[in-house]
C-alpha atoms as a PDB file:
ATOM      1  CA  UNK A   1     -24.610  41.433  35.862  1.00  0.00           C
ATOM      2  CA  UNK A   2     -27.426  39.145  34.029  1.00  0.00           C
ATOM      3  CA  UNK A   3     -25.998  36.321  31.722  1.00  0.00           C
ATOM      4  CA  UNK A   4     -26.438  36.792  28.521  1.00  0.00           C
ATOM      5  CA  UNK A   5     -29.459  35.537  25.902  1.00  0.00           C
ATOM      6  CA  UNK A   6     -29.075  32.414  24.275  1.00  0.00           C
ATOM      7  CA  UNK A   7     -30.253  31.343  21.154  1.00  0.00           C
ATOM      8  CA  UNK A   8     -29.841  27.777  20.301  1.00  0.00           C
ATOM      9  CA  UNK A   9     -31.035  26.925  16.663  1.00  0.00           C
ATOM     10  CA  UNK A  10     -30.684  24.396  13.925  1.00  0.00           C
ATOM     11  CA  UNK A  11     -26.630  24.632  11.820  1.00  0.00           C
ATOM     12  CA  UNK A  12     -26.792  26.218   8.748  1.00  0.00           C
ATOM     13  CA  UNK A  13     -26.482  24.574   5.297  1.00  0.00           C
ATOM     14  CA  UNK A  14     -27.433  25.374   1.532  1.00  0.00           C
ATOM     15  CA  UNK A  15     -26.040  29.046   1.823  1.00  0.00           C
ATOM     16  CA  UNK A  16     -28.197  29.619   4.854  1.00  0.00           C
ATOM     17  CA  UNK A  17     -27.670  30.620   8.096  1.00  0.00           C
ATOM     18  CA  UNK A  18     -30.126  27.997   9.371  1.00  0.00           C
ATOM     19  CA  UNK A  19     -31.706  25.428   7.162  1.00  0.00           C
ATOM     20  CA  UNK A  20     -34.916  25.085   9.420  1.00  0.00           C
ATOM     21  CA  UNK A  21     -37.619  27.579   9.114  1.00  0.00           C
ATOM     22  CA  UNK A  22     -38.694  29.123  12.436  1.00  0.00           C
ATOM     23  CA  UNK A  23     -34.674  28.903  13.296  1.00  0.00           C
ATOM     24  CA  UNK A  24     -34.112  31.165  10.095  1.00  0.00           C
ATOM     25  CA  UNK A  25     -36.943  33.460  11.422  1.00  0.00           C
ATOM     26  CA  UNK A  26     -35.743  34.240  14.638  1.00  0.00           C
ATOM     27  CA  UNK A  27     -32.125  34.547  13.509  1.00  0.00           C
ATOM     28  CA  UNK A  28     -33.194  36.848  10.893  1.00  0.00           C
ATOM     29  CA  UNK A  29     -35.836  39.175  13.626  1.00  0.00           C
ATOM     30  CA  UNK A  30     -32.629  39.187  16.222  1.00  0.00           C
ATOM     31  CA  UNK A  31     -30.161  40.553  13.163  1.00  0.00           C
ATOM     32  CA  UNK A  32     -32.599  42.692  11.946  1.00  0.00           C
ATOM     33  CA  UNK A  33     -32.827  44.324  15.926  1.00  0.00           C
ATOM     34  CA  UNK A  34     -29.155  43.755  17.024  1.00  0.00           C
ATOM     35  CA  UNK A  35     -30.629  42.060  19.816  1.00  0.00           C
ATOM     36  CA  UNK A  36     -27.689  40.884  22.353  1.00  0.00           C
ATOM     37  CA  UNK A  37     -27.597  36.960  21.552  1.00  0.00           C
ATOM     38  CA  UNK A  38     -25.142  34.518  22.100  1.00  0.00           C
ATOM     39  CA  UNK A  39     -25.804  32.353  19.580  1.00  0.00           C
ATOM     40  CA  UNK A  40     -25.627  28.125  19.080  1.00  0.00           C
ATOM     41  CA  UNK A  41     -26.127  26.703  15.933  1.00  0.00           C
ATOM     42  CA  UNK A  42     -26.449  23.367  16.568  1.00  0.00           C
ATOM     43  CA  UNK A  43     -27.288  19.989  14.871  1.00  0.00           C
ATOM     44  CA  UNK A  44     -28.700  18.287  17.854  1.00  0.00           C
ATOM     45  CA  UNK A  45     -31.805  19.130  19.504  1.00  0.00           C
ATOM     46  CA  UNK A  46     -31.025  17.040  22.368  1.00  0.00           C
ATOM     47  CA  UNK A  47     -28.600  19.568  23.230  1.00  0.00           C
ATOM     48  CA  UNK A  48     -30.991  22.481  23.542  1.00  0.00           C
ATOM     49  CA  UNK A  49     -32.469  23.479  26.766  1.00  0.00           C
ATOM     50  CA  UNK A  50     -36.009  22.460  26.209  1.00  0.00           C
ATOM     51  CA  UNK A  51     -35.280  19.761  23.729  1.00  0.00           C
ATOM     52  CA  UNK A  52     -36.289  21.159  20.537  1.00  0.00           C
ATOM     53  CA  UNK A  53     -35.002  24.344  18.332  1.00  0.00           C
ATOM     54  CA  UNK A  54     -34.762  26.929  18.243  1.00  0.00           C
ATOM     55  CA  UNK A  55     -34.887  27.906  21.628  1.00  0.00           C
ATOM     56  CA  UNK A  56     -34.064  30.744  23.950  1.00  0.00           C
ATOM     57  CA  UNK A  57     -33.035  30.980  27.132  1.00  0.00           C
ATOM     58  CA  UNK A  58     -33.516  34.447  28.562  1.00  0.00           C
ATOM     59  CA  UNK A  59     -30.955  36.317  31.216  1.00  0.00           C
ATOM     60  CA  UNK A  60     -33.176  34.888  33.695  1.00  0.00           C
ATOM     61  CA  UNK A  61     -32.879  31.961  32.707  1.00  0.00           C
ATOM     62  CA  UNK A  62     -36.327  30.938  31.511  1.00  0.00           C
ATOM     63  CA  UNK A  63     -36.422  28.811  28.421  1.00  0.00           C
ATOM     64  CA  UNK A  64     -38.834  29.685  25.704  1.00  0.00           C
ATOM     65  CA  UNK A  65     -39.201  27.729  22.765  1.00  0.00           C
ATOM     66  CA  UNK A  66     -42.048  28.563  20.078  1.00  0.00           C
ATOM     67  CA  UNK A  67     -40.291  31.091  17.742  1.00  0.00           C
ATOM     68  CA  UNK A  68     -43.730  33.654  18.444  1.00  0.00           C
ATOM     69  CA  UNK A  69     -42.883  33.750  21.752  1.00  0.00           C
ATOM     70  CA  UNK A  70     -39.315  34.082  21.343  1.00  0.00           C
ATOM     71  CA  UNK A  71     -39.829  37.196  19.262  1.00  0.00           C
ATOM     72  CA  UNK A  72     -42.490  38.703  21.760  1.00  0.00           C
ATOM     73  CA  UNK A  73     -39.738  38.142  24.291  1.00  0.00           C
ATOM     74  CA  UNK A  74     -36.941  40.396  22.272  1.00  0.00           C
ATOM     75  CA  UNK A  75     -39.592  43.376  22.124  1.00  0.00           C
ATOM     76  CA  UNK A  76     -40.341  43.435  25.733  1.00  0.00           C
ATOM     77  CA  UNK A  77     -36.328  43.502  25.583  1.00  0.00           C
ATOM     78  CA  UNK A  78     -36.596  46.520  24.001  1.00  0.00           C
ATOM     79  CA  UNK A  79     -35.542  45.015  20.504  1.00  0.00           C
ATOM     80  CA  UNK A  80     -38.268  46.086  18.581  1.00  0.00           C
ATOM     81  CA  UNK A  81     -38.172  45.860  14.856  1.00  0.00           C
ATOM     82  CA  UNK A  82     -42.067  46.859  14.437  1.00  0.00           C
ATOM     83  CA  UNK A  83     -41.314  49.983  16.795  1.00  0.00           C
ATOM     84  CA  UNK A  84     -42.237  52.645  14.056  1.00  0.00           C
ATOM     85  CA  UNK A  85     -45.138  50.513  12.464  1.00  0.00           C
ATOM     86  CA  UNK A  86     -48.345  52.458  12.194  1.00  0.00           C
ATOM     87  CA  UNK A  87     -51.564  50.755  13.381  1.00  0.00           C
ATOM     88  CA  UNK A  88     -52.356  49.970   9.663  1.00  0.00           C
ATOM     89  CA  UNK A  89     -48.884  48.391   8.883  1.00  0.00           C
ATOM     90  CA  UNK A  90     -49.439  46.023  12.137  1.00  0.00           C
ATOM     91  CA  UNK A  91     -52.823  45.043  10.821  1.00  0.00           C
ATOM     92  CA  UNK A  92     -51.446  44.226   7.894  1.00  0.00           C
ATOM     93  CA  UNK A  93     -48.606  42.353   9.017  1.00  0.00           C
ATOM     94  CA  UNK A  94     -51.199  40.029  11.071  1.00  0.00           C
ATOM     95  CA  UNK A  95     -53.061  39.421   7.739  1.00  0.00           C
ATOM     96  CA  UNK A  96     -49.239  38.646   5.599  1.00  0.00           C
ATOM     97  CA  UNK A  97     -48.582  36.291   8.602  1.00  0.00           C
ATOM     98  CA  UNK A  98     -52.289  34.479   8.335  1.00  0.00           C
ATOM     99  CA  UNK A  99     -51.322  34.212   4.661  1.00  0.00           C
ATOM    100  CA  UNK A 100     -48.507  32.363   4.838  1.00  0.00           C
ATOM    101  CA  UNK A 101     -49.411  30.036   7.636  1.00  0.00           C
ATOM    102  CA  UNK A 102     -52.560  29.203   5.560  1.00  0.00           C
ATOM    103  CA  UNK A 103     -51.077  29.389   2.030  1.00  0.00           C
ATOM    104  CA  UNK A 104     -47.213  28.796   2.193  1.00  0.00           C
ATOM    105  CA  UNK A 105     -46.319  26.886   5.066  1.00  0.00           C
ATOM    106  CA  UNK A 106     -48.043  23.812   3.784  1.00  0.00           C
ATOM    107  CA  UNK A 107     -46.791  23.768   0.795  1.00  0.00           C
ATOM    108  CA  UNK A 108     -43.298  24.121   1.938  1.00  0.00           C
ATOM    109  CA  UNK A 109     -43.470  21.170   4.439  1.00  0.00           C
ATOM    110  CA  UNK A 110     -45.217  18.924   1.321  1.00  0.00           C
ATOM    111  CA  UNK A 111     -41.830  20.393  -0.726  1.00  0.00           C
ATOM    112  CA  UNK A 112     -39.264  19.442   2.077  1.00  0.00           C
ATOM    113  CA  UNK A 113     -40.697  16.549   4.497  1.00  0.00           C
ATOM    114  CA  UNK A 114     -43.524  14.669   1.921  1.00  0.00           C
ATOM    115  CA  UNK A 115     -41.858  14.989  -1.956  1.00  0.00           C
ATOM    116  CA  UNK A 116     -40.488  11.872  -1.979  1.00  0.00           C
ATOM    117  CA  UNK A 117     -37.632  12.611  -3.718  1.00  0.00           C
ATOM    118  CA  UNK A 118     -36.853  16.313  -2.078  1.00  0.00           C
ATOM    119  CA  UNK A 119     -36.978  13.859   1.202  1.00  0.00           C
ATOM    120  CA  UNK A 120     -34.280  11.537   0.395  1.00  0.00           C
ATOM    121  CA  UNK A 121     -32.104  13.672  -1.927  1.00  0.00           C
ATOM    122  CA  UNK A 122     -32.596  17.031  -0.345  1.00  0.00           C
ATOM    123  CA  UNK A 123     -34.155  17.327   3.406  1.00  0.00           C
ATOM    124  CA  UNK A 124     -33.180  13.522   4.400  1.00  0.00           C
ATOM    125  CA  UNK A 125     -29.558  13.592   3.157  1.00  0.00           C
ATOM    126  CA  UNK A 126     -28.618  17.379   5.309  1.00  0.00           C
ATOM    127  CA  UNK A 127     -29.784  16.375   8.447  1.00  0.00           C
ATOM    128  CA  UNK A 128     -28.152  12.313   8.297  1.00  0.00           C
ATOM    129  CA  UNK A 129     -25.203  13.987   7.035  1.00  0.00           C
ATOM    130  CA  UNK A 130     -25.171  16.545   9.517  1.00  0.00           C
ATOM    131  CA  UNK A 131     -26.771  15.189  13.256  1.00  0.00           C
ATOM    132  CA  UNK A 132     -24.276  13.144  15.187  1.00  0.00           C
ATOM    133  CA  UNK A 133     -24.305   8.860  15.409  1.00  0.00           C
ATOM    134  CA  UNK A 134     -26.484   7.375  16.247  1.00  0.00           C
ATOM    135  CA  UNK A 135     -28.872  10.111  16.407  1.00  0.00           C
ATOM    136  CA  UNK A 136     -28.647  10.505  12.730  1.00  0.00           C
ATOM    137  CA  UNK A 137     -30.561   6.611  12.201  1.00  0.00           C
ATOM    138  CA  UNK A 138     -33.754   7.785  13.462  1.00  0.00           C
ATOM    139  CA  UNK A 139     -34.345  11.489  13.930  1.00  0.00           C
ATOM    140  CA  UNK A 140     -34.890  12.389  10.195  1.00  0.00           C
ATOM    141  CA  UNK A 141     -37.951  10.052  10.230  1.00  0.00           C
ATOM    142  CA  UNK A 142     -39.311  11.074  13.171  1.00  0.00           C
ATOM    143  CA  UNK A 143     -38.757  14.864  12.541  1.00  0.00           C
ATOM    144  CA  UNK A 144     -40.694  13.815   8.840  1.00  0.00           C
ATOM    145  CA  UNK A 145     -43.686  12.426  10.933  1.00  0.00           C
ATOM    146  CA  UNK A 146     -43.938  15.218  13.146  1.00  0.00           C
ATOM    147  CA  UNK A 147     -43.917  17.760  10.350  1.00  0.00           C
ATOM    148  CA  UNK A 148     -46.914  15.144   8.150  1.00  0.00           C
ATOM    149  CA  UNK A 149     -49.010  15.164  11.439  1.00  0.00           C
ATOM    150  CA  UNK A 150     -48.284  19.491  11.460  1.00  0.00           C
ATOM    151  CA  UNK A 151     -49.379  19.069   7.569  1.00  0.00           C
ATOM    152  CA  UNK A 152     -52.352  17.461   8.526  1.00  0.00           C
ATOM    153  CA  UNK A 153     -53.771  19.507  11.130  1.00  0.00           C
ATOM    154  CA  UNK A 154     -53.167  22.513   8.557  1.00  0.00           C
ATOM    155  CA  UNK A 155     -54.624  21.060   5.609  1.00  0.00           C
ATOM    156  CA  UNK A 156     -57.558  18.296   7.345  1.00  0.00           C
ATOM    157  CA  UNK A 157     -57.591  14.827   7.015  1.00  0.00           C
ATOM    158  CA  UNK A 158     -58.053  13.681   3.459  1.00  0.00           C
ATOM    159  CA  UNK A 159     -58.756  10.558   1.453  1.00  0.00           C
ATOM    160  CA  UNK A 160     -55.889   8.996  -0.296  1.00  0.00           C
ATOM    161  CA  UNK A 161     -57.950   9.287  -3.729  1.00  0.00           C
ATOM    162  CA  UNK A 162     -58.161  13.258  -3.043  1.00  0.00           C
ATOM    163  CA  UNK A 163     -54.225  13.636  -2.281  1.00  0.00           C
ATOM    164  CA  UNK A 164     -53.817  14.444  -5.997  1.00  0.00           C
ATOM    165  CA  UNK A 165     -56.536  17.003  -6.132  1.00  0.00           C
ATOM    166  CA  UNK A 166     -55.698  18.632  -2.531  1.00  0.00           C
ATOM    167  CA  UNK A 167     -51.989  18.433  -4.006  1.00  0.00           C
ATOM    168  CA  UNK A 168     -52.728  20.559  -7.208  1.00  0.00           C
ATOM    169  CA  UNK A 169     -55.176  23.024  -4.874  1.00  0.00           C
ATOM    170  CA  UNK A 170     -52.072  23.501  -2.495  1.00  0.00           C
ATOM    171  CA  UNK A 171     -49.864  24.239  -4.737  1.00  0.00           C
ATOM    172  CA  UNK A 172     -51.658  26.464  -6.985  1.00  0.00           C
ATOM    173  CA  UNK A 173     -52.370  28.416  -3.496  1.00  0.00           C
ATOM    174  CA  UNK A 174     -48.750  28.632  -2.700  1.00  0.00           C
ATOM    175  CA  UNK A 175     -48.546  30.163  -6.401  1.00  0.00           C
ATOM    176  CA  UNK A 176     -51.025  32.872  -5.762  1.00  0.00           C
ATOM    177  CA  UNK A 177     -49.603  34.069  -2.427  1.00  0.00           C
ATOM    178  CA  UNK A 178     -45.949  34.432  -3.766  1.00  0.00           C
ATOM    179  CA  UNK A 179     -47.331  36.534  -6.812  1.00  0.00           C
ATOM    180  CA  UNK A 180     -49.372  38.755  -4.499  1.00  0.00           C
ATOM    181  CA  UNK A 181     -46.335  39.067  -2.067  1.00  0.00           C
ATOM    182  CA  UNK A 182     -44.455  39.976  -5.110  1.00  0.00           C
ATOM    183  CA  UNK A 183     -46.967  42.511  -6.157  1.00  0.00           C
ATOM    184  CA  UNK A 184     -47.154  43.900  -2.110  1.00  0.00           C
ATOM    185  CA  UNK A 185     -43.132  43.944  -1.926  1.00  0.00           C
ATOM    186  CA  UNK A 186     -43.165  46.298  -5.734  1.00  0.00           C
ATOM    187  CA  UNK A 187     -39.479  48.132  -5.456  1.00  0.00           C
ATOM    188  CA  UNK A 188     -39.150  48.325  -2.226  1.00  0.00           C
ATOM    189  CA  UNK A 189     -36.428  47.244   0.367  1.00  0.00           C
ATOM    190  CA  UNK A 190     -38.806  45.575   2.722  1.00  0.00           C
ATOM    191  CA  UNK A 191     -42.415  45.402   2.330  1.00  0.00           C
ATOM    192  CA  UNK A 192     -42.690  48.334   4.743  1.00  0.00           C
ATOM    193  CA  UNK A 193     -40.184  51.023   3.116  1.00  0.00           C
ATOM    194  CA  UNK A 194     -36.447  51.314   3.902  1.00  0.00           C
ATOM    195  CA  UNK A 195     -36.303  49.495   7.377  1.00  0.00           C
ATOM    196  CA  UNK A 196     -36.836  45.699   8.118  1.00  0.00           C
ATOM    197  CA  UNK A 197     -40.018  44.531  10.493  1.00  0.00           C
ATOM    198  CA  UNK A 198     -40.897  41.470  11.539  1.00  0.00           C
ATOM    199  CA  UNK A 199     -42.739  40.432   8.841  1.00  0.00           C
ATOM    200  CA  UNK A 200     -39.832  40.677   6.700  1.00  0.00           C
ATOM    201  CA  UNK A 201     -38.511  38.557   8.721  1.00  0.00           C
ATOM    202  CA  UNK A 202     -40.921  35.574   8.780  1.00  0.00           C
ATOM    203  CA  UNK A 203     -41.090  35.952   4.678  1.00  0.00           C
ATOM    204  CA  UNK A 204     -37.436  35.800   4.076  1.00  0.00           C
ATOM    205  CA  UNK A 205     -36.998  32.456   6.291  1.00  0.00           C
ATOM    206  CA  UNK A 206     -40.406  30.913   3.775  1.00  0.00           C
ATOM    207  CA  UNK A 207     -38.542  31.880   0.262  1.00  0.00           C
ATOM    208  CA  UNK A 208     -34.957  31.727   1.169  1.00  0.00           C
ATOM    209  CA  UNK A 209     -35.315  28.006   2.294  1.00  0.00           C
ATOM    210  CA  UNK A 210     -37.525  27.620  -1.277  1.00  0.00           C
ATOM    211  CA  UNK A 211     -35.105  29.729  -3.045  1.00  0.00           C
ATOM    212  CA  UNK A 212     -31.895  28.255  -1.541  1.00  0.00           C
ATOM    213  CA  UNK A 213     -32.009  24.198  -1.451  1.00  0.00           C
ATOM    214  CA  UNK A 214     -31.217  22.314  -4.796  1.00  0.00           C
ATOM    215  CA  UNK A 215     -34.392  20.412  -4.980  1.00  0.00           C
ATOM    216  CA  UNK A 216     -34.803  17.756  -7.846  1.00  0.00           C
ATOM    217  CA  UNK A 217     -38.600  18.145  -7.295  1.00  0.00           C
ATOM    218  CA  UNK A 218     -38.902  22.492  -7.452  1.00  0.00           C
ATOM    219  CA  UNK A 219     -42.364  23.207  -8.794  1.00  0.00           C
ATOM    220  CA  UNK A 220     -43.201  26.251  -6.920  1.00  0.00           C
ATOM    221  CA  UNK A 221     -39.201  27.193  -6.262  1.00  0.00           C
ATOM    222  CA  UNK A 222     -39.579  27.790 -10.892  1.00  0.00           C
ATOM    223  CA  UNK A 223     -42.241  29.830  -9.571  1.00  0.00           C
ATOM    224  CA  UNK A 224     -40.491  31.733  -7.181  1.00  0.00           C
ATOM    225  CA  UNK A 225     -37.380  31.868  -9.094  1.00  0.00           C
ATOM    226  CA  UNK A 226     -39.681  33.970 -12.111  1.00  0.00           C
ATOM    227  CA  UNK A 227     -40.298  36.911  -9.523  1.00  0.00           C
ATOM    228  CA  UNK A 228     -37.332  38.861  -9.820  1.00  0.00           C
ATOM    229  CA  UNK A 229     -37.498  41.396  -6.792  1.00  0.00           C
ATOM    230  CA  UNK A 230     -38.627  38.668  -4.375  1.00  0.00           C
ATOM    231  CA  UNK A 231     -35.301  37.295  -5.681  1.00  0.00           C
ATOM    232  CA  UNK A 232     -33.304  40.479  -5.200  1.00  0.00           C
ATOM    233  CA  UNK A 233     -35.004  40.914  -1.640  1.00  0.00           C
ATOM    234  CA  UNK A 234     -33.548  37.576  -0.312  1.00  0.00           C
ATOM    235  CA  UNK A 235     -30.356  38.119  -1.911  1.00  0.00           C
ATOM    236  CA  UNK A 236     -30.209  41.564  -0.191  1.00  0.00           C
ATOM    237  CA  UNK A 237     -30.914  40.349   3.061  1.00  0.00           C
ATOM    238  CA  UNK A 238     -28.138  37.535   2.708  1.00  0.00           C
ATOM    239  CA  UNK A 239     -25.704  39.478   1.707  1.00  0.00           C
ATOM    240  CA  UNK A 240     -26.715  42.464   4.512  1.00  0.00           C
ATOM    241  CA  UNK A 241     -27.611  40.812   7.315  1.00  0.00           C
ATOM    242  CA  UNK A 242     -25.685  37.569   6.996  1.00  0.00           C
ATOM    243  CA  UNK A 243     -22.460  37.949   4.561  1.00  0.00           C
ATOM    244  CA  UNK A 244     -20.466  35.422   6.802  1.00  0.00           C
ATOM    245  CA  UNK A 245     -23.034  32.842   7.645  1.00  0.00           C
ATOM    246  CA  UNK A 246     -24.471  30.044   5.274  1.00  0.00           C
ATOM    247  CA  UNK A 247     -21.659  27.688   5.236  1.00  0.00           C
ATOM    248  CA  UNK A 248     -22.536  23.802   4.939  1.00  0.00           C
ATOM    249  CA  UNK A 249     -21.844  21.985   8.378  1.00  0.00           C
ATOM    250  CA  UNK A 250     -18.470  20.265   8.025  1.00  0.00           C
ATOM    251  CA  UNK A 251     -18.614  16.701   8.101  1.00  0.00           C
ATOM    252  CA  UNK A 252     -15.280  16.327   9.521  1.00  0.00           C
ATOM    253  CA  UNK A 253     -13.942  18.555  11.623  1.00  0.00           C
ATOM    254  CA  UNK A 254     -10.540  18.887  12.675  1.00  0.00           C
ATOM    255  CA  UNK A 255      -9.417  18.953  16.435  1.00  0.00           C
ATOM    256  CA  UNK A 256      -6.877  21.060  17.338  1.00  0.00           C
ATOM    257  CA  UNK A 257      -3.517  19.498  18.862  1.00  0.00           C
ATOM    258  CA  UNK A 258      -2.306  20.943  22.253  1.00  0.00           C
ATOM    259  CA  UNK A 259      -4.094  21.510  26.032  1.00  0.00           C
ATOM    260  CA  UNK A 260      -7.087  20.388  26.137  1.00  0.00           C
ATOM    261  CA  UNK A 261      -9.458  23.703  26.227  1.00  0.00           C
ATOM    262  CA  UNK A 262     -11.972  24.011  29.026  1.00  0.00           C
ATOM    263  CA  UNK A 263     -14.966  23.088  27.308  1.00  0.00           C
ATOM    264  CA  UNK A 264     -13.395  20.035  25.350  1.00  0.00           C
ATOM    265  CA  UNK A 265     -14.776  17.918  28.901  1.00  0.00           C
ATOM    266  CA  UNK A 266     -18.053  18.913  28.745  1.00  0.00           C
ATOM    267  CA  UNK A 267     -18.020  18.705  24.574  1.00  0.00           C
ATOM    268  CA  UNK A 268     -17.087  14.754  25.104  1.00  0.00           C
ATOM    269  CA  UNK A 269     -19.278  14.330  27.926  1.00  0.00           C
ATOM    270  CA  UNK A 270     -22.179  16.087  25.432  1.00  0.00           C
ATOM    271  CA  UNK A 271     -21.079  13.185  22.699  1.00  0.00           C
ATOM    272  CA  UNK A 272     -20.658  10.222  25.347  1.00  0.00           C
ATOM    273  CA  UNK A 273     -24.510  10.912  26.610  1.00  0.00           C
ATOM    274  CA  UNK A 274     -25.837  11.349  22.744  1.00  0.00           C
ATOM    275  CA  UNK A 275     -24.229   8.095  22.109  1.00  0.00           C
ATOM    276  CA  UNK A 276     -25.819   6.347  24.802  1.00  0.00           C
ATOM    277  CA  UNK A 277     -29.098   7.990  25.110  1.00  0.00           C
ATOM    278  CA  UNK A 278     -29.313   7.371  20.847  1.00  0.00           C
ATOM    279  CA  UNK A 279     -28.582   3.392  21.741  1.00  0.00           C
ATOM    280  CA  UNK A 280     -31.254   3.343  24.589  1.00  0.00           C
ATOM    281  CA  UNK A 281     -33.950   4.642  22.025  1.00  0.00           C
ATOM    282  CA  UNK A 282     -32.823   2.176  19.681  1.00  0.00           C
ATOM    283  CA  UNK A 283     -33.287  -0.229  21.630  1.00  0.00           C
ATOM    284  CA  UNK A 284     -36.467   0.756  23.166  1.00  0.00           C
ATOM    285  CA  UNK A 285     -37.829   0.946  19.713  1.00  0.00           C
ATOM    286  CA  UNK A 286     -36.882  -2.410  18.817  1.00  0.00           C
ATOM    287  CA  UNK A 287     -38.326  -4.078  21.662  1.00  0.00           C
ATOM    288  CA  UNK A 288     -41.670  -2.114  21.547  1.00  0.00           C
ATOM    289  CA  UNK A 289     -41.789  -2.535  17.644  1.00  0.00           C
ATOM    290  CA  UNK A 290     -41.198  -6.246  18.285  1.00  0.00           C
ATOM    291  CA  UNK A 291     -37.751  -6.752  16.059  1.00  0.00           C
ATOM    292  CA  UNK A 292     -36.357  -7.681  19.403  1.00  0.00           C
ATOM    293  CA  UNK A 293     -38.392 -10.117  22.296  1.00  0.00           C
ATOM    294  CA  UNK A 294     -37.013 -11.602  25.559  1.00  0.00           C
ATOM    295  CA  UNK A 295     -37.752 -14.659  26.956  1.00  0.00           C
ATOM    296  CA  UNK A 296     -37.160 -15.954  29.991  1.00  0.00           C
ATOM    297  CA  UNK A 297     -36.199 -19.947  30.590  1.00  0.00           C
ATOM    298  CA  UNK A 298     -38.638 -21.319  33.562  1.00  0.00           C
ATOM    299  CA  UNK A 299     -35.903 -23.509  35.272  1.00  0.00           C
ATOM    300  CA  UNK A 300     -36.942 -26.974  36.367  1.00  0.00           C
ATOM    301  CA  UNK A 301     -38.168 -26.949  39.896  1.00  0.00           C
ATOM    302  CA  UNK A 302     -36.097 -29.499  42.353  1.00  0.00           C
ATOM    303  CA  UNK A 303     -37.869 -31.602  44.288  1.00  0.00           C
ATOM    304  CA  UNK A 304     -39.389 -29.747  47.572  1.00  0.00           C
ATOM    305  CA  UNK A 305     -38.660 -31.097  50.970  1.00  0.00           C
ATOM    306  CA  UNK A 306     -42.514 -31.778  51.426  1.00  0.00           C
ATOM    307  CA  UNK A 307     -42.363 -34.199  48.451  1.00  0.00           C
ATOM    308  CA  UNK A 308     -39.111 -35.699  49.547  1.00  0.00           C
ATOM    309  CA  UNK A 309     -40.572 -36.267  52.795  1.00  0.00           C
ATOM    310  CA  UNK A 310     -43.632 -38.122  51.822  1.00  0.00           C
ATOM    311  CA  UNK A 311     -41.874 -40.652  49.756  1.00  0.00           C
ATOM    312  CA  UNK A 312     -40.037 -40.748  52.960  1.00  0.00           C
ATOM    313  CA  UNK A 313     -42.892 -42.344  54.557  1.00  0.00           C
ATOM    314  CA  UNK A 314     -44.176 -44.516  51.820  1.00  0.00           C
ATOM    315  CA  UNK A 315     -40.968 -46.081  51.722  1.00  0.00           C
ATOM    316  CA  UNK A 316     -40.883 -46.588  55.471  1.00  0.00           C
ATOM    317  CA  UNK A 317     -44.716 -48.230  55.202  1.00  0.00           C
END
């Protein structure tokens, strides 16, 4: 019998099941399908198979890891959620998904990762709160740099003089494409009818995350928050797809007293090697940043024999 798919994805937080995008994405696609998963919500990507989330590893025992792929993967499966899609509704769901690479995504990683103060109040605070010690000291800023550098190669380098202006442009993009996915989405369900398809899928994990987090800084969430049925549609896919999932990751959990289980070994061996490999980056970075230097003490050099020997001789002259 093959093992088993595994889904291993960021922990869930702010009524979500997943407060990272493409983890919300796929977890929404494989509800949507019913596909067979055996799922790990996690708060340490270190703990993941390839290193990052979400990931999958397959019955096989491959490991995929770009959330595309991962949904390709479950069709091939035979979970197929754009099975009764005619040719026109797959061209259009290429086109939706352009849009909101080009239009949304941006915006949202400006709103989560850049806004200072959605950083330290909002995005910053979950995932300190949340990742393990001493992980928690220096993953949040480096998962903000790799999300400015994905920022960047969406948007172009700019001057810092133009970050205003490209600011107000973004923005007033992101505007546009929720009003016209308001407008596409009209009464229905899902933006194809009665039944979900992937596009749903990819839309719900943009505006639940916008809808969802208690930013102090929520320009385009007053935006989203004035389109009613865009509203209603995340709402209805919470409360259909997901009615037990959402909670906020407990920041102290309670062990149970008795036998130890069987996977209580490998659960301290898990936090023993997090602990040390977090210290070992900590100190890497110090001594490459230069907080920390080492410098080794030349000891004074005895006498050699050769020396001794010639002041042998002059002594003997």
């Amino acid at each position: 019998m093959a093992a088993p798919m595994e889904l291993y994805c960021w922990s869930g937080g702010w009524g979500l099941p997943s407060v990272d995008l493409d983890s919300l994405a796929v977890l929404t696609y494989a509800r949507f399908t019913g596909a067979p998963l055996k799922v790990h919500k996690i708060t340490n990507p270190w703990q993941s198979p390839s290193g990052t989330l979400p990931a999958l590893r397959t019955s096989h025992g491959e490991v995929i890891s770009v959330p595309h792929k991962i949904i390709t993967h479950l069709r091939k499966e035979k979970y197929n959620a754009d099975y009764d899609l005619s040719a026109r509704q797959g061209a259009d769901t290429l086109a939706f998904m352009s849009l909101l690479e080009e239009k949304l995504l941006p915006v949202l990683i400006h709103t989560f990762w850049v806004d200072t103060k959605n950083y330290v109040e909002v995005t910053r605070k979950w995932y300190a709160e949340a990742i393990p010690f001493p992980l928690n000291f220096f993953l949040p800023g480096r998962m903000q740099r790799q999300f400015m550098e994905r920022l960047q190669l969406l948007c172009g380098e700019h001057s810092p003089e133009n970050e205003e202006e490209l600011e107000k442009e973004l923005y007033q993009e992101a505007r546009e494409c929720l009003t016209l996915l308001s407008q596409r989405l009209g009464s229905q369900k899902f933006f194809f009818g009665d039944a979900p398809a992937s596009l749903d899928a990819f839309v719900f994990g943009y505006l639940a995350l916008l809808l969802q987090a208690k930013l102090p800084s929520g320009k385009l969430q007053a935006h989203l928050r004035g389109l009613q049925n865009l509203c209603a549609y995340c709402t209805h896919i919470l409360s259909l797809y997901f009615p037990w999932d959402g909670a906020d990751v407990p920041l102290a959990r309670q062990t149970p007293v008795g036998p130890e289980t069987e996977e209580e070994p490998y659960r301290r061996r898990n936090q023993i090697l997090s602990v040390l490999a977090g210290l070992a980056a900590m100190v890497g970075y110090a001594l490459l940043s230069g907080i920390v230097s080492i410098q080794r003490a030349t000891p004074a050099r005895a006498p050699s024999t050769q020396s001794l020997s010639i002041a042998e001789e002059d002594e003997d002259e």
